[in-house]
Protein backbone atom coordinates (compact mmCIF):
# COMPACT_ATOMS: atom_id res chain seq x y z
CA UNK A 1 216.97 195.38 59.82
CA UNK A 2 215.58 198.73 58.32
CA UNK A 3 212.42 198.98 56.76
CA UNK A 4 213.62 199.08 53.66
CA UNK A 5 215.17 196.04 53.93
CA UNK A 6 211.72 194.12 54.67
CA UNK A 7 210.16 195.63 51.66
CA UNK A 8 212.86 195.04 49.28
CA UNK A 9 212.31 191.78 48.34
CA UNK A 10 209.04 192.70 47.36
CA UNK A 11 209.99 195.22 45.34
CA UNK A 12 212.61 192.74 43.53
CA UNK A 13 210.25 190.93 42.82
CA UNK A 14 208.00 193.48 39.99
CA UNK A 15 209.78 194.45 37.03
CA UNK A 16 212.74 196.90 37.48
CA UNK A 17 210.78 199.88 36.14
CA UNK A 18 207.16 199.20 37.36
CA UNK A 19 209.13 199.27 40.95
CA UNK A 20 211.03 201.96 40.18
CA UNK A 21 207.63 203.89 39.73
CA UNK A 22 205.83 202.99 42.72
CA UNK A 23 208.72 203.59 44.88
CA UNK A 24 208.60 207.27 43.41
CA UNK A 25 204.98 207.60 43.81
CA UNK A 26 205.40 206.22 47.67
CA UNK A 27 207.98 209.02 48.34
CA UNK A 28 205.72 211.87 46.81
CA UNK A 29 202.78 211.03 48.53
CA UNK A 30 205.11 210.44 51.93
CA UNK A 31 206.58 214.05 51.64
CA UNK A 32 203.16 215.46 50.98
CA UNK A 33 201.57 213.85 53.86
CA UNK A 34 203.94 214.28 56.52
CA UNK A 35 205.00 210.83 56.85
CA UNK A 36 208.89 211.29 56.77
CA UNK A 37 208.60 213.85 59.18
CA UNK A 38 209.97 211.24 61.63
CA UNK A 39 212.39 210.18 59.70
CA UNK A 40 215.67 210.42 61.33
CA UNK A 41 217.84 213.02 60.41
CA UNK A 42 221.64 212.12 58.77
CA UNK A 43 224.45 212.20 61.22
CA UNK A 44 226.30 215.37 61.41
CA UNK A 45 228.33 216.36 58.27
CA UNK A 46 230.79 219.07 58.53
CA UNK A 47 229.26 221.65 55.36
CA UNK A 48 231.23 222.01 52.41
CA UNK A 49 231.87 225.38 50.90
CA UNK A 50 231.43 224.39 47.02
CA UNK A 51 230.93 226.36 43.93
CA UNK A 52 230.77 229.62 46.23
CA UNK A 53 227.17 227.35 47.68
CA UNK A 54 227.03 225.97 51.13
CA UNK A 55 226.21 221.77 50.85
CA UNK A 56 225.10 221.38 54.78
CA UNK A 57 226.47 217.42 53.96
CA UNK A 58 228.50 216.30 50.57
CA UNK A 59 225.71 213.37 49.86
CA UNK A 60 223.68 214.37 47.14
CA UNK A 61 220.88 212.50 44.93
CA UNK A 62 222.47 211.92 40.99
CA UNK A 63 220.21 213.01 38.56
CA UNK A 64 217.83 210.02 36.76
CA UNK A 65 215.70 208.94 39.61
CA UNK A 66 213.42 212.03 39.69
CA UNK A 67 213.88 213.46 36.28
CA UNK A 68 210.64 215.48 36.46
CA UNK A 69 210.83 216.92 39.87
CA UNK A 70 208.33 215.23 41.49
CA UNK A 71 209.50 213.96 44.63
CA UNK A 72 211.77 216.45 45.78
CA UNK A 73 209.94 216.92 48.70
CA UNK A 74 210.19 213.43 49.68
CA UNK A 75 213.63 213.12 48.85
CA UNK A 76 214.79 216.00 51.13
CA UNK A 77 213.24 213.97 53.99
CA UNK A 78 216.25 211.38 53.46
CA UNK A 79 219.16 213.61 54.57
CA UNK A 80 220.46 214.72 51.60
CA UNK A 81 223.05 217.47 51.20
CA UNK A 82 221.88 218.62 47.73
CA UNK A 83 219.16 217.09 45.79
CA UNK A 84 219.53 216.74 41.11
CA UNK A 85 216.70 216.14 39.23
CA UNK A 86 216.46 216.00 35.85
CA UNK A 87 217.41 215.72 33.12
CA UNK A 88 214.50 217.14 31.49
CA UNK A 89 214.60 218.08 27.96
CA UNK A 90 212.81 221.36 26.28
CA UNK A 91 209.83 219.52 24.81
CA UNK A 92 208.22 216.30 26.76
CA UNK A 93 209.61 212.67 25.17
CA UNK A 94 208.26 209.49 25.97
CA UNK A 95 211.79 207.95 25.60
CA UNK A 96 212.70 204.63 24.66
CA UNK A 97 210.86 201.84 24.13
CA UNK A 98 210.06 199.34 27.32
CA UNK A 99 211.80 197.13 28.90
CA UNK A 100 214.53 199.36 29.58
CA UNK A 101 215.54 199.06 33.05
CA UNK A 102 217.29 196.03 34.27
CA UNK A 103 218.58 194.80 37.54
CA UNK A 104 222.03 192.67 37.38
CA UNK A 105 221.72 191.83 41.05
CA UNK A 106 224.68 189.40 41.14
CA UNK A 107 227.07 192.28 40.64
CA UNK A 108 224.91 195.07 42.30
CA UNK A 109 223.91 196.96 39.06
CA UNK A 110 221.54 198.43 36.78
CA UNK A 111 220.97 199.07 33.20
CA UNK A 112 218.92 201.26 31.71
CA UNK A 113 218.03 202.78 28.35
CA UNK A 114 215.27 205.33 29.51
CA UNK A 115 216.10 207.35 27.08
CA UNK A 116 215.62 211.07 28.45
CA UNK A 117 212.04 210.03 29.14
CA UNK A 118 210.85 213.41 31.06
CA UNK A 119 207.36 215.87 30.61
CA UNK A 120 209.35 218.33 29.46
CA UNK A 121 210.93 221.89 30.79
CA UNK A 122 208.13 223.47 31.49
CA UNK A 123 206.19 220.84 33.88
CA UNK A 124 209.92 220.51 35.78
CA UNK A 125 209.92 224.47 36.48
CA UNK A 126 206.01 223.97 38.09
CA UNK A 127 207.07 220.75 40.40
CA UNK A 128 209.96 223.23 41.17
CA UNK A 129 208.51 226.05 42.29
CA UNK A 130 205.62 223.76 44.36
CA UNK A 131 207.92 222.07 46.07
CA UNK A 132 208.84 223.40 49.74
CA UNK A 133 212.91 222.47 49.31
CA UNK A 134 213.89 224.88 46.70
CA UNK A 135 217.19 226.13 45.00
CA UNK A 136 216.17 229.74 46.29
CA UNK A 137 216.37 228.94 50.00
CA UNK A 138 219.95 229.10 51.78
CA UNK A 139 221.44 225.51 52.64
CA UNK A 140 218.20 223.96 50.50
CA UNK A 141 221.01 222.81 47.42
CA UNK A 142 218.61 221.89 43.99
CA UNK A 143 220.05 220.60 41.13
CA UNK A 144 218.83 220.88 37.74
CA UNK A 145 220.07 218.39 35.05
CA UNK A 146 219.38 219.32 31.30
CA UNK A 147 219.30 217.80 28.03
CA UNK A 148 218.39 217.97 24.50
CA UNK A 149 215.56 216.00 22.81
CA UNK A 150 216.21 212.91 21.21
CA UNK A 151 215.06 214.18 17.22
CA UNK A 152 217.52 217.16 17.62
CA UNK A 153 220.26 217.20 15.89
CA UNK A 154 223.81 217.62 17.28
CA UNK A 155 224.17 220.91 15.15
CA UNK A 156 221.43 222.37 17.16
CA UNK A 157 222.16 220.64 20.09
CA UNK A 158 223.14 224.35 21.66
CA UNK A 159 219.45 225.54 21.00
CA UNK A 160 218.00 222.85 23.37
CA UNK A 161 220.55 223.18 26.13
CA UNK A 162 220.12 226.93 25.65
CA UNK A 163 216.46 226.92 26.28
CA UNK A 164 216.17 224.49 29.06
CA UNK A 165 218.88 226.91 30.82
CA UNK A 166 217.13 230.01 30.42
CA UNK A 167 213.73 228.29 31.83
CA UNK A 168 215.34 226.58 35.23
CA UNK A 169 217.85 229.25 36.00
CA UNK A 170 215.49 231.18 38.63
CA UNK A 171 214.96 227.99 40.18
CA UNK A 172 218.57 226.15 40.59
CA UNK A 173 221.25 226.35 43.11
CA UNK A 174 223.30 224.85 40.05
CA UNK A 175 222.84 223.65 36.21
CA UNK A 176 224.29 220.58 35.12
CA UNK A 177 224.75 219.82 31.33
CA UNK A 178 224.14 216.44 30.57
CA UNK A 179 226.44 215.05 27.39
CA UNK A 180 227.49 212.13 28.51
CA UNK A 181 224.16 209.62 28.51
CA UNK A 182 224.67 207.01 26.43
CA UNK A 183 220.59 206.61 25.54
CA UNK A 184 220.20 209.35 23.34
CA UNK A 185 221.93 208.70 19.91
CA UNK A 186 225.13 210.36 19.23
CA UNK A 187 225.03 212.73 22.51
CA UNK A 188 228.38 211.84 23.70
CA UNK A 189 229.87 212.81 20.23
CA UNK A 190 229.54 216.62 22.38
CA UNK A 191 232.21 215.54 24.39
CA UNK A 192 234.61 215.96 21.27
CA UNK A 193 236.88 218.70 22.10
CA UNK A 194 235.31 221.00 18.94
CA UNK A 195 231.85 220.26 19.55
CA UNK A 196 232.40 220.59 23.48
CA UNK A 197 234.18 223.49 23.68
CA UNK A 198 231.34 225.39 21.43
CA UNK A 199 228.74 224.50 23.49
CA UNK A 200 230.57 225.67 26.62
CA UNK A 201 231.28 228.98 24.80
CA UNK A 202 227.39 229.59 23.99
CA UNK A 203 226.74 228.46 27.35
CA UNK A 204 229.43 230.43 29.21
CA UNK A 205 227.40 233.68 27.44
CA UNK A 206 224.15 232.84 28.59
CA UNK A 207 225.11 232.30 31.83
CA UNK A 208 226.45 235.65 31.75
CA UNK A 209 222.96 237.29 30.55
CA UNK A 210 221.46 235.57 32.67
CA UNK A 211 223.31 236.52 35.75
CA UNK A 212 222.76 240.00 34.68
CA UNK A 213 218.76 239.44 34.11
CA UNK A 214 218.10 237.41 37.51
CA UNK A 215 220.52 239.55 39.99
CA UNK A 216 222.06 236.15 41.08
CA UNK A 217 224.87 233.94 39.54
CA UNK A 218 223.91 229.79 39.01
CA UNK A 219 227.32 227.68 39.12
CA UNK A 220 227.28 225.17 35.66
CA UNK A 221 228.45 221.85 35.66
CA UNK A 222 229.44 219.16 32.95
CA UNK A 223 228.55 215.78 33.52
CA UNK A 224 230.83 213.86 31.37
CA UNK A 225 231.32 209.76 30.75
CA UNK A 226 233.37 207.15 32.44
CA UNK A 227 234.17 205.49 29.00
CA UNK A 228 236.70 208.13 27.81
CA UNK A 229 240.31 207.49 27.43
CA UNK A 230 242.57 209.49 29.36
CA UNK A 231 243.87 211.81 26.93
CA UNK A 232 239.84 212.79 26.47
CA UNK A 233 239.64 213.50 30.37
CA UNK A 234 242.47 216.03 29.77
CA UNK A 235 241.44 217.47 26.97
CA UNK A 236 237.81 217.97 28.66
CA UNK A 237 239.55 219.10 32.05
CA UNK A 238 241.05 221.63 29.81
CA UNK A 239 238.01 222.73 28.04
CA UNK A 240 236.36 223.15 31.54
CA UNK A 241 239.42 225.64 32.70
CA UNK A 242 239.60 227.50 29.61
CA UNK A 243 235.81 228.15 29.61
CA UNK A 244 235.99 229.22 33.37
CA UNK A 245 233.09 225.90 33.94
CA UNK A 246 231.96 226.07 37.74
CA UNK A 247 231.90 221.94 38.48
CA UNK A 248 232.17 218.77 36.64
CA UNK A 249 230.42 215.60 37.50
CA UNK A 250 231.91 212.02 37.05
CA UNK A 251 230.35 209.91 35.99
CA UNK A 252 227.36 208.49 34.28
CA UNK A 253 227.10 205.69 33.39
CA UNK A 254 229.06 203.26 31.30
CA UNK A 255 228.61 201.34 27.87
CA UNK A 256 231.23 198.43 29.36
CA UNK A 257 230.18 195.15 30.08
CA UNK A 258 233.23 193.69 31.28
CA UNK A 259 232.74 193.67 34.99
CA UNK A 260 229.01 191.77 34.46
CA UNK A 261 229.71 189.60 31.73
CA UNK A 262 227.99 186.46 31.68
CA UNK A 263 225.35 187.74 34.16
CA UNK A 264 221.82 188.12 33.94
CA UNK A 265 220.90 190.99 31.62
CA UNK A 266 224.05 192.16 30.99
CA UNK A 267 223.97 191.99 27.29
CA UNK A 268 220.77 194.35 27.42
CA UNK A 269 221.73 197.46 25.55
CA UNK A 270 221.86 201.03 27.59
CA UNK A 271 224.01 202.05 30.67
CA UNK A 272 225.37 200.36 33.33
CA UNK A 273 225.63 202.25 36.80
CA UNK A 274 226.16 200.50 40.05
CA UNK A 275 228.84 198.47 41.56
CA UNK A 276 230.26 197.74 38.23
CA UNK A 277 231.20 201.32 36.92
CA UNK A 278 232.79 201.73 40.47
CA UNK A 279 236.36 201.91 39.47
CA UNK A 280 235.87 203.49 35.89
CA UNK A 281 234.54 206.17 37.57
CA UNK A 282 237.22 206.97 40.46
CA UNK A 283 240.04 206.38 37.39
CA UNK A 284 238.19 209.31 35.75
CA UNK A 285 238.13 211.63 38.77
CA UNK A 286 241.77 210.69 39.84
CA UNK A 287 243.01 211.58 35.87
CA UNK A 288 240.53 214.83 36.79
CA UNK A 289 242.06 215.90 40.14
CA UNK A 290 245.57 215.92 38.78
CA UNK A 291 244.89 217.77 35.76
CA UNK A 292 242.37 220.13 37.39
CA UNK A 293 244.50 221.04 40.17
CA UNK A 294 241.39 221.78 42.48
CA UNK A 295 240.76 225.09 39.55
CA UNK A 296 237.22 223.83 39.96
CA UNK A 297 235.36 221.05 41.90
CA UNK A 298 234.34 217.67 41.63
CA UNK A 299 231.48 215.82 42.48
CA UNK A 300 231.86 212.26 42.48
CA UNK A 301 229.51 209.59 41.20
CA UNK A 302 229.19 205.85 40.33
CA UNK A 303 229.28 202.67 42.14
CA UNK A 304 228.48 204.35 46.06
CA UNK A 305 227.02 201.72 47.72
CA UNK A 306 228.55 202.33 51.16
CA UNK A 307 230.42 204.63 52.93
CA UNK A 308 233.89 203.36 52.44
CA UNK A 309 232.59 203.46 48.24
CA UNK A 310 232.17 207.57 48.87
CA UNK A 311 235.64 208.14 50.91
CA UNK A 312 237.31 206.25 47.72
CA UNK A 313 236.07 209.03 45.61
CA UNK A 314 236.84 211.92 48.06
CA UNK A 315 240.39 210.11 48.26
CA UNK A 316 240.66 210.58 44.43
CA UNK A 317 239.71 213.89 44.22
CA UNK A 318 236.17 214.37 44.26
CA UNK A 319 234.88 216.99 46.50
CA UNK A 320 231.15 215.96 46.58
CA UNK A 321 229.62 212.84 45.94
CA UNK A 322 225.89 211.77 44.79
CA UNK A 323 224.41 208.24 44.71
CA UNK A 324 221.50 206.68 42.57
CA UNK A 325 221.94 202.51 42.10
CA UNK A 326 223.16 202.30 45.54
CA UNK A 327 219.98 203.62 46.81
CA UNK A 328 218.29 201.20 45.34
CA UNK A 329 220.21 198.20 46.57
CA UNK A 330 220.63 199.89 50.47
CA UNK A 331 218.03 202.07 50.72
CA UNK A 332 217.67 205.26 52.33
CA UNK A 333 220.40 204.21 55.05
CA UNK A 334 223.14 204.71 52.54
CA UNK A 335 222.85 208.48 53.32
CA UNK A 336 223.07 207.40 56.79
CA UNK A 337 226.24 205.20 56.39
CA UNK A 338 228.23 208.12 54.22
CA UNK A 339 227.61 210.95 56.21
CA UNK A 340 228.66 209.22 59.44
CA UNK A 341 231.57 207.46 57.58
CA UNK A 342 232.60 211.29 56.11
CA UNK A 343 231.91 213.25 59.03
């Protein structure tokens, strides 16, 4: 048995989010002090060229659990390929009211509402450039997740995105653009092909200027939903080709309740991620893969809990994939198990 193992139990037993917390806090204060120095590295992965970056393994931590980069420095000690954090918004939001994370243990999953709850843009960029694993370093993959605050409307939605971008390009490997949580009213109405494909334009620009300004070019992703119909993924698939888009990320999490009803919690309100949005997810990225074509990458999220869960989604077409819920229910090892499953 691992350690995490022995210690789980205890943390089942505190409330989802109070966990949640001190788990984070554990992790910072092991990467500062040295601690997981002796942790064991992941099994060889052969790298994977992706988005013109170099992932030294295709395991990657999903944006969520370390949404004000805080812990980066622990989580690189894990064996990560690439590392998200976010998604941070321009100004600091507490987010939604508590409780508003949830553990449906019978099926392996986890609500949550958080709610973008982040200390804003600005306090991300300084845990950034602190930390010792940084975008700017070859083979050291960061992630940076963005959003838009919760009082802004969809009409200025752009503004929000637009800032956050301009703040955290120096320090990413890659952006993602986050439209797809289903805790911030209305969000996912950006998904609409309109709405959608005038963000992308505005964002397609800055990314330009921005090139120009910094001397290097930061791939963008889209991080869209697993509840969309398939005519939706298309029509999205076809936005990201049209707008020359460097990666898209499926999924987030779902607003179904199908695969947990009559469990514990599962009428709580927010998203589902885990176990349960395991084949919602892979539907998405095989409808993806054969519109796509390989014209850009995938990364594949939702449901990982083991290394048979990951080669499922490189089977359907993803080309990366991260994990979040099933790092909470395995632990640490889950890295472990996918690498050496992948190879």
């Amino acid at each position: 048995m691992n350690f995490y193992q022995i210690i789980k139990p205890l943390l089942f037993q505190l409330d989802a989010e109070l966990a949640h917390d001190i788990s984070l806090k554990s992790l910072k204060l092991a990467g500062k002090t040295g601690v997981l120095n002796c942790y064991p590295k992941a099994p060889h992965c052969a790298p994977r060229q992706v988005m013109g970056l170099t992932f030294t393994n295709p395991v990657g931590l999903a944006a969520g659990l370390d949404k004000n980069g805080a812990v980066i420095d622990g989580m690189a000690k894990l064996g990560f390929g690439f590392i998200e954090v976010g998604t941070v918004t321009p100004r600091p939001q507490p987010g939604n009211a508590k409780p508003r994370l949830f553990r449906v243990k019978e099926a392996q999953g986890i609500i949550n509402r958080f709610g973008f709850n982040n200390l804003g843009v600005d306090n991300l960029v300084e845990n950034v450039k602190a930390a010792k694993y940084t975008g700017g370093i070859s083979n050291q993959i960061l992630g940076i997740n963005i959003g838009k605050n919760f009082d802004t409307p969809n009409e200025r939605a752009v503004d929000d995105y637009l800032t956050c971008m301009q703040k955290v390009y120096a320090h990413a490997s890659y952006i993602t653009v986050n439209i797809s949580s289903p805790n911030t009213k209305n969000l996912r109405d950006l998904q609409a092909a309109e709405a959608l494909s005038s963000l992308l334009t505005s964002l397609k620009l800055e990314q330009k200027k921005l090139t120009e300004k910094h001397g290097k070019y930061v791939p963008m992703t889209l991080k869209i939903a697993p509840d969309l119909t398939q005519e939706q993924v298309i029509e999205i698939a076809n936005l990201l080709m049209q707008h020359q888009i460097d990666g898209v990320i499926a999924t987030n999490t779902t607003l179904s309740r199908d695969a947990v009803k009559g469990m514990q919690y599962s009428e709580e309100t927010g998203g589902l991620s885990g176990a349960p949005v395991r084949n919602q997810s892979t539907v998405v990225i095989q409808q993806l893969s054969q519109q796509l074509q390989r014209a850009l990458p995938i990364i594949g999220v939702g449901g990982i809990l083991s290394g048979a869960d990951a080669v499922e989604k490189i089977a359907a077409g993803a080309d990366l994939v991260q994990v979040y819920s099933g790092l909470i229910y395995q632990g640490p090892k889950l890295v472990h198990d996918i690498c050496k499953t992948l190879g």
